[in-house]
C-alpha atoms as a PDB file:
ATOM      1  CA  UNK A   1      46.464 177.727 120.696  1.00  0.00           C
ATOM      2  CA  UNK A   2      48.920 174.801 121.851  1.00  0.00           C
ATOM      3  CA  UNK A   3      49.871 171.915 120.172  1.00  0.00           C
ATOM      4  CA  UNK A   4      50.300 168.614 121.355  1.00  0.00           C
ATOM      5  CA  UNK A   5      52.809 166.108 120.828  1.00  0.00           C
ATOM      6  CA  UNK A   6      52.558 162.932 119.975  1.00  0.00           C
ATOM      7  CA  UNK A   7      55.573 160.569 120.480  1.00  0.00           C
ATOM      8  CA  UNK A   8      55.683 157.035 119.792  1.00  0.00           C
ATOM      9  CA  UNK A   9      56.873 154.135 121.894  1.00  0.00           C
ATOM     10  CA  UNK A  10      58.463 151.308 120.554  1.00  0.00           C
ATOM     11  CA  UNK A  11      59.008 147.952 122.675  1.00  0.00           C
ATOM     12  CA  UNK A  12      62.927 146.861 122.282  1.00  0.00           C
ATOM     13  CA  UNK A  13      63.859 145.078 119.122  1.00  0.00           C
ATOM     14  CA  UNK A  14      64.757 142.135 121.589  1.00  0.00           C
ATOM     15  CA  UNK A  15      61.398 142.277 123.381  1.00  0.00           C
ATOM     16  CA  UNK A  16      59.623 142.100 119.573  1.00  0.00           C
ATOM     17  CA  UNK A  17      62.010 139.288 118.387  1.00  0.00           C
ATOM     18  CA  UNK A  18      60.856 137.218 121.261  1.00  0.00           C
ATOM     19  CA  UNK A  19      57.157 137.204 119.661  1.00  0.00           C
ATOM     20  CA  UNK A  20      58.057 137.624 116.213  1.00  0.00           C
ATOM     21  CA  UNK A  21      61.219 135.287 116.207  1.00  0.00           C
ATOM     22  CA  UNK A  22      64.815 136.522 115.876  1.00  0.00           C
ATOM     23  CA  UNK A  23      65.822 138.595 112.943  1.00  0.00           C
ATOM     24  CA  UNK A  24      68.554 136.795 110.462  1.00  0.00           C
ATOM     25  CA  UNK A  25      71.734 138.527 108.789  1.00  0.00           C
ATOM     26  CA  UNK A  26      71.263 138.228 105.523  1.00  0.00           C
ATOM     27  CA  UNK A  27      74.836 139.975 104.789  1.00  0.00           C
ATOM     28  CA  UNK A  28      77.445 140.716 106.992  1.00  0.00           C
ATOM     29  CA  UNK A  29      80.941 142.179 106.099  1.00  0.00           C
ATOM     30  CA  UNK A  30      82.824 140.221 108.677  1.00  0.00           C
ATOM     31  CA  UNK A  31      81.210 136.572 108.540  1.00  0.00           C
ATOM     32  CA  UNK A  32      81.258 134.112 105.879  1.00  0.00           C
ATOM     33  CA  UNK A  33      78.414 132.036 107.797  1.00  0.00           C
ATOM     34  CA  UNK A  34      74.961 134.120 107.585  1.00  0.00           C
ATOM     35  CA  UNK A  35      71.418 132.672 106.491  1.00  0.00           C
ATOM     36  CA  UNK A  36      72.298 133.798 102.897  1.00  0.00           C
ATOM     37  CA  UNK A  37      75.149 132.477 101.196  1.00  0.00           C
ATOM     38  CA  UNK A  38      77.937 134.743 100.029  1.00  0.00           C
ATOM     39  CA  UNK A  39      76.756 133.591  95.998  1.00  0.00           C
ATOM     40  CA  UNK A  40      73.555 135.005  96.591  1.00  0.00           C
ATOM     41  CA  UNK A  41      74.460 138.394  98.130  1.00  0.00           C
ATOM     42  CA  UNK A  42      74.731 140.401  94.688  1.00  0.00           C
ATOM     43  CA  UNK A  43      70.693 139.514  94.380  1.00  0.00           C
ATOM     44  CA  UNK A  44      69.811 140.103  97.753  1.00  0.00           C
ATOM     45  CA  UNK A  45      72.022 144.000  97.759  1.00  0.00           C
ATOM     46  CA  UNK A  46      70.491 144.896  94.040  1.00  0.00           C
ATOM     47  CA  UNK A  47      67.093 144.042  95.746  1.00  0.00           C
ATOM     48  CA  UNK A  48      67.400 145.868  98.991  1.00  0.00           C
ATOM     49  CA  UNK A  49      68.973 149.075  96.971  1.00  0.00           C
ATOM     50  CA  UNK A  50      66.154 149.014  94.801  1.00  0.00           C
ATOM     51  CA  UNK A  51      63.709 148.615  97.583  1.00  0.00           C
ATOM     52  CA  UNK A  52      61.418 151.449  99.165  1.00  0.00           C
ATOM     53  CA  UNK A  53      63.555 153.586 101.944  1.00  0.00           C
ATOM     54  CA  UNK A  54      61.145 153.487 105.063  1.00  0.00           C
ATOM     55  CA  UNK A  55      63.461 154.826 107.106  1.00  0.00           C
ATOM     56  CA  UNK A  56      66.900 156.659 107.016  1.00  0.00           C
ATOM     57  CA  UNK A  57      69.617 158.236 109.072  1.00  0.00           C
ATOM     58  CA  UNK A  58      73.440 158.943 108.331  1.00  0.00           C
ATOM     59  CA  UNK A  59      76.346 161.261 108.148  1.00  0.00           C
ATOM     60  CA  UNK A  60      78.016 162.791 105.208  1.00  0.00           C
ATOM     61  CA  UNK A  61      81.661 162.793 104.855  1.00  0.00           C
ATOM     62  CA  UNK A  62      84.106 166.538 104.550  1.00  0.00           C
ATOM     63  CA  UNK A  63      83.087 166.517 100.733  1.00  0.00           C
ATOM     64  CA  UNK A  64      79.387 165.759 101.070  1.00  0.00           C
ATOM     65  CA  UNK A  65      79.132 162.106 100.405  1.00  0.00           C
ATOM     66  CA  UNK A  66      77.535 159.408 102.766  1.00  0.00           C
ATOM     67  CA  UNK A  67      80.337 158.231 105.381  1.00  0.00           C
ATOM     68  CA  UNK A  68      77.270 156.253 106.907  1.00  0.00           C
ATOM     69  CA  UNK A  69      74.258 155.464 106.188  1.00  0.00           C
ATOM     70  CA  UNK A  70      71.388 153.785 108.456  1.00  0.00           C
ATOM     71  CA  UNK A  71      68.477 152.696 106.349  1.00  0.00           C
ATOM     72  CA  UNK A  72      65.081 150.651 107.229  1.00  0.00           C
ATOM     73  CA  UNK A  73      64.134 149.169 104.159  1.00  0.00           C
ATOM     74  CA  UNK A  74      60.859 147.279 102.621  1.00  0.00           C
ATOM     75  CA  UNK A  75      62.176 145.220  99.888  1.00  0.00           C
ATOM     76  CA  UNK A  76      61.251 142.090  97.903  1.00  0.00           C
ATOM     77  CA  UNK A  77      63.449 139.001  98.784  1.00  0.00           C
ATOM     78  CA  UNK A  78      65.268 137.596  95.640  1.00  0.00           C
ATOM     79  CA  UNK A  79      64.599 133.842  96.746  1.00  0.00           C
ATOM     80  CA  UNK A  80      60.796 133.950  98.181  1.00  0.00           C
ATOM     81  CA  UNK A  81      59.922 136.939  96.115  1.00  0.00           C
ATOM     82  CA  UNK A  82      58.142 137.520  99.295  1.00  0.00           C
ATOM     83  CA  UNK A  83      58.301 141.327 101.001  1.00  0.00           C
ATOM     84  CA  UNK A  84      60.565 141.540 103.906  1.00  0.00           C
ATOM     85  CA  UNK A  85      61.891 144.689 105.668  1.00  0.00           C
ATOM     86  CA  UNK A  86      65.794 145.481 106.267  1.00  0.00           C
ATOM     87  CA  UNK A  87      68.210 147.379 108.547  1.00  0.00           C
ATOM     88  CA  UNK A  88      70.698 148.379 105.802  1.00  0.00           C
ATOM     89  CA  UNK A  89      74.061 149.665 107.821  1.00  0.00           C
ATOM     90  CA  UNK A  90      76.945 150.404 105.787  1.00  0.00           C
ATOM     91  CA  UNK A  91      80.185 153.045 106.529  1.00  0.00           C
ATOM     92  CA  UNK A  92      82.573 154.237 103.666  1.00  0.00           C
ATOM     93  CA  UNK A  93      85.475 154.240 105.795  1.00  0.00           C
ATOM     94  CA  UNK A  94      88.943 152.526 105.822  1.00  0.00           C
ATOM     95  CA  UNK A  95      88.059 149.385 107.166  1.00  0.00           C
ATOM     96  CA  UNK A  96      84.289 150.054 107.005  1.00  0.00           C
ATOM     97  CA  UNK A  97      81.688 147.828 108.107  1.00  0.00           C
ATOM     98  CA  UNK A  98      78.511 146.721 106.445  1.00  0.00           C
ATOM     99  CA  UNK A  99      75.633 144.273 107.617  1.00  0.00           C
ATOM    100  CA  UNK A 100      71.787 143.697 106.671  1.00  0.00           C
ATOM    101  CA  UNK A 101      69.409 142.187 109.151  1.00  0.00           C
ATOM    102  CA  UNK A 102      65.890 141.188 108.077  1.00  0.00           C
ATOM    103  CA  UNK A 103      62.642 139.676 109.255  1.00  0.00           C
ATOM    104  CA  UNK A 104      58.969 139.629 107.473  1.00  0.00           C
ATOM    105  CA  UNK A 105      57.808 141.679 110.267  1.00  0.00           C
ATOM    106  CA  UNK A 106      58.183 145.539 109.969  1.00  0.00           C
ATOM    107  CA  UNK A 107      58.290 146.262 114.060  1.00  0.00           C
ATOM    108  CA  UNK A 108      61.450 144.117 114.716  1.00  0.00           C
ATOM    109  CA  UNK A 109      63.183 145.582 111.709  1.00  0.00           C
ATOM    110  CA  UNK A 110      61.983 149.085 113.396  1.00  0.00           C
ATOM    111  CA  UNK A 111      63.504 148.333 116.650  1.00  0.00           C
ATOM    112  CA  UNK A 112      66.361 147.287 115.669  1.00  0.00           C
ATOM    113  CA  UNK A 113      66.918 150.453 113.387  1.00  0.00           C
ATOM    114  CA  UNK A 114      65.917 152.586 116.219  1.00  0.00           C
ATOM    115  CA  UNK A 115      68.404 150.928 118.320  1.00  0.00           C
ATOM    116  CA  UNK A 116      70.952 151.160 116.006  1.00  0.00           C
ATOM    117  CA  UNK A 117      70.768 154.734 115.447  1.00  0.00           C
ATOM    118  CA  UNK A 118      70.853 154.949 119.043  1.00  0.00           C
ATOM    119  CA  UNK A 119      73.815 153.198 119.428  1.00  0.00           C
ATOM    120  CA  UNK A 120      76.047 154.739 116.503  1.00  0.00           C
ATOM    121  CA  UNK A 121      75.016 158.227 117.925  1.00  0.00           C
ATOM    122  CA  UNK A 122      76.405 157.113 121.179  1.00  0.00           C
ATOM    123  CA  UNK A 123      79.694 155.028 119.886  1.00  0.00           C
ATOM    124  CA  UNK A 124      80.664 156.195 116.767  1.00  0.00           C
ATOM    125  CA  UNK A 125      82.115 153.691 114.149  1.00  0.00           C
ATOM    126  CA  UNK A 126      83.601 156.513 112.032  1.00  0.00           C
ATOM    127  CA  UNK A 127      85.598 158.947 112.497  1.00  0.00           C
ATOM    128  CA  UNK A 128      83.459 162.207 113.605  1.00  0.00           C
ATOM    129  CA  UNK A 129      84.530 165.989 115.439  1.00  0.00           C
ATOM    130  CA  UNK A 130      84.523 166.116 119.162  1.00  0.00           C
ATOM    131  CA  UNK A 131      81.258 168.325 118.991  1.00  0.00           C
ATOM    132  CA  UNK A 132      78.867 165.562 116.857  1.00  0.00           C
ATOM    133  CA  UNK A 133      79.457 162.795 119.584  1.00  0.00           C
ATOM    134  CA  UNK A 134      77.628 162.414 122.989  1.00  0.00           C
ATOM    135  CA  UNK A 135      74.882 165.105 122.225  1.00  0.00           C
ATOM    136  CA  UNK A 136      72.658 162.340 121.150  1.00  0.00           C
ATOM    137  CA  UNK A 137      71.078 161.339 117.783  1.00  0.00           C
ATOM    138  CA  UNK A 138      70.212 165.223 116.523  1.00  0.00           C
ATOM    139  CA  UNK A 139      73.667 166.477 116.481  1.00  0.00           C
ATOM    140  CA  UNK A 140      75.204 163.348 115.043  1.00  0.00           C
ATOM    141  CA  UNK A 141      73.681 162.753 112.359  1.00  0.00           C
ATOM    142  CA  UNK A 142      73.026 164.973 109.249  1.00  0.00           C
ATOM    143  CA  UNK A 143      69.703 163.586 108.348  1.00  0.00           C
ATOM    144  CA  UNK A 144      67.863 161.089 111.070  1.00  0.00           C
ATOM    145  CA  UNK A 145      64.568 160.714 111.551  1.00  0.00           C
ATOM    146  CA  UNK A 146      64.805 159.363 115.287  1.00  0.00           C
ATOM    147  CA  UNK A 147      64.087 162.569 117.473  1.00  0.00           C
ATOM    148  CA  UNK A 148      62.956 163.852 120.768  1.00  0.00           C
ATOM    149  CA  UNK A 149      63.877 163.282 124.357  1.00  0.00           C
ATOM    150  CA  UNK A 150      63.021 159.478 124.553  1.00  0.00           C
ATOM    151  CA  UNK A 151      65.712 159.481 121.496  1.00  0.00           C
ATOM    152  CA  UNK A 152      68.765 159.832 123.921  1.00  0.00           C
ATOM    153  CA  UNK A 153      67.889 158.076 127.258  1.00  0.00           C
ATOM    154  CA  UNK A 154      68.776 154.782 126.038  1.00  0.00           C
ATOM    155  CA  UNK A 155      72.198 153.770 128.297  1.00  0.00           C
ATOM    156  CA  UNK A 156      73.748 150.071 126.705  1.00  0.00           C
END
């Protein structure tokens, strides 16, 4: 008996945003200027951290805990009380970085995670052995749920 595989295709985040409008950073660890203001980001982080993990790919440190984590989030925003979705991207690094991206449409916030996971697989922002980088997504990352061939052709 053979079994058949299904895999999914997924337009580019870019291509979605384009029908959907643009995704906004609600929190970025570098700007002072994003859609929410700084005052507001403890609500915004208790409410995404709280929310229900759709998604979720990262890499655990030498002594097991999360160096980075990669996570697609559905969430309810603290202003609207409306449900959005959320790439949550944060690295426990020396000089880490951390950002959330949101939109009220699930497929952008898919793209975009998909391409993200794409792109840290390819150009690591920690730290990570010779062997974990360039084999695409699969030997990166200790858990990841973005698989399969069409997972590594992506060149940016």
């Amino acid at each position: 008996m053979s079994v058949a595989t299904i895999e999914m295709v997924m337009k580019p985040w870019w291509e979605l945003a384009r029908v959907y409008g643009e995704p906004r950073t609600v929190m970025h660890h570098a700007s002072s200027s994003t859609t929410v203001p700084r005052e507001q980001y403890e609500a915004y982080a208790f409410n995404i951290a709280g929310g229900k993990v759709l998604r979720e790919s990262g890499v655990r440190a030498e002594n097991g805990t999360w160096a980075l984590t990669i996570r697609l989030v559905e969430y309810i925003e603290p202003v609207t009380l409306r449900t959005r979705y959320a790439l949550d991207f944060w690295t426990v690094t020396p000089g880490g970085k951390w950002y959330v991206a949101d939109h009220d449409t699930r497929a952008v916030i898919e793209g975009i995670y998909d391409h993200a996971v794409r792109i840290e697989a390819l150009r690591p922002s920690i730290p990570r052995d010779a062997e974990r980088v360039g084999r695409g997504t699969a030997a990166y990352y200790d858990v990841t749920d973005v698989h399969g061939p069409a997972a590594d052709f992506y060149v940016f």
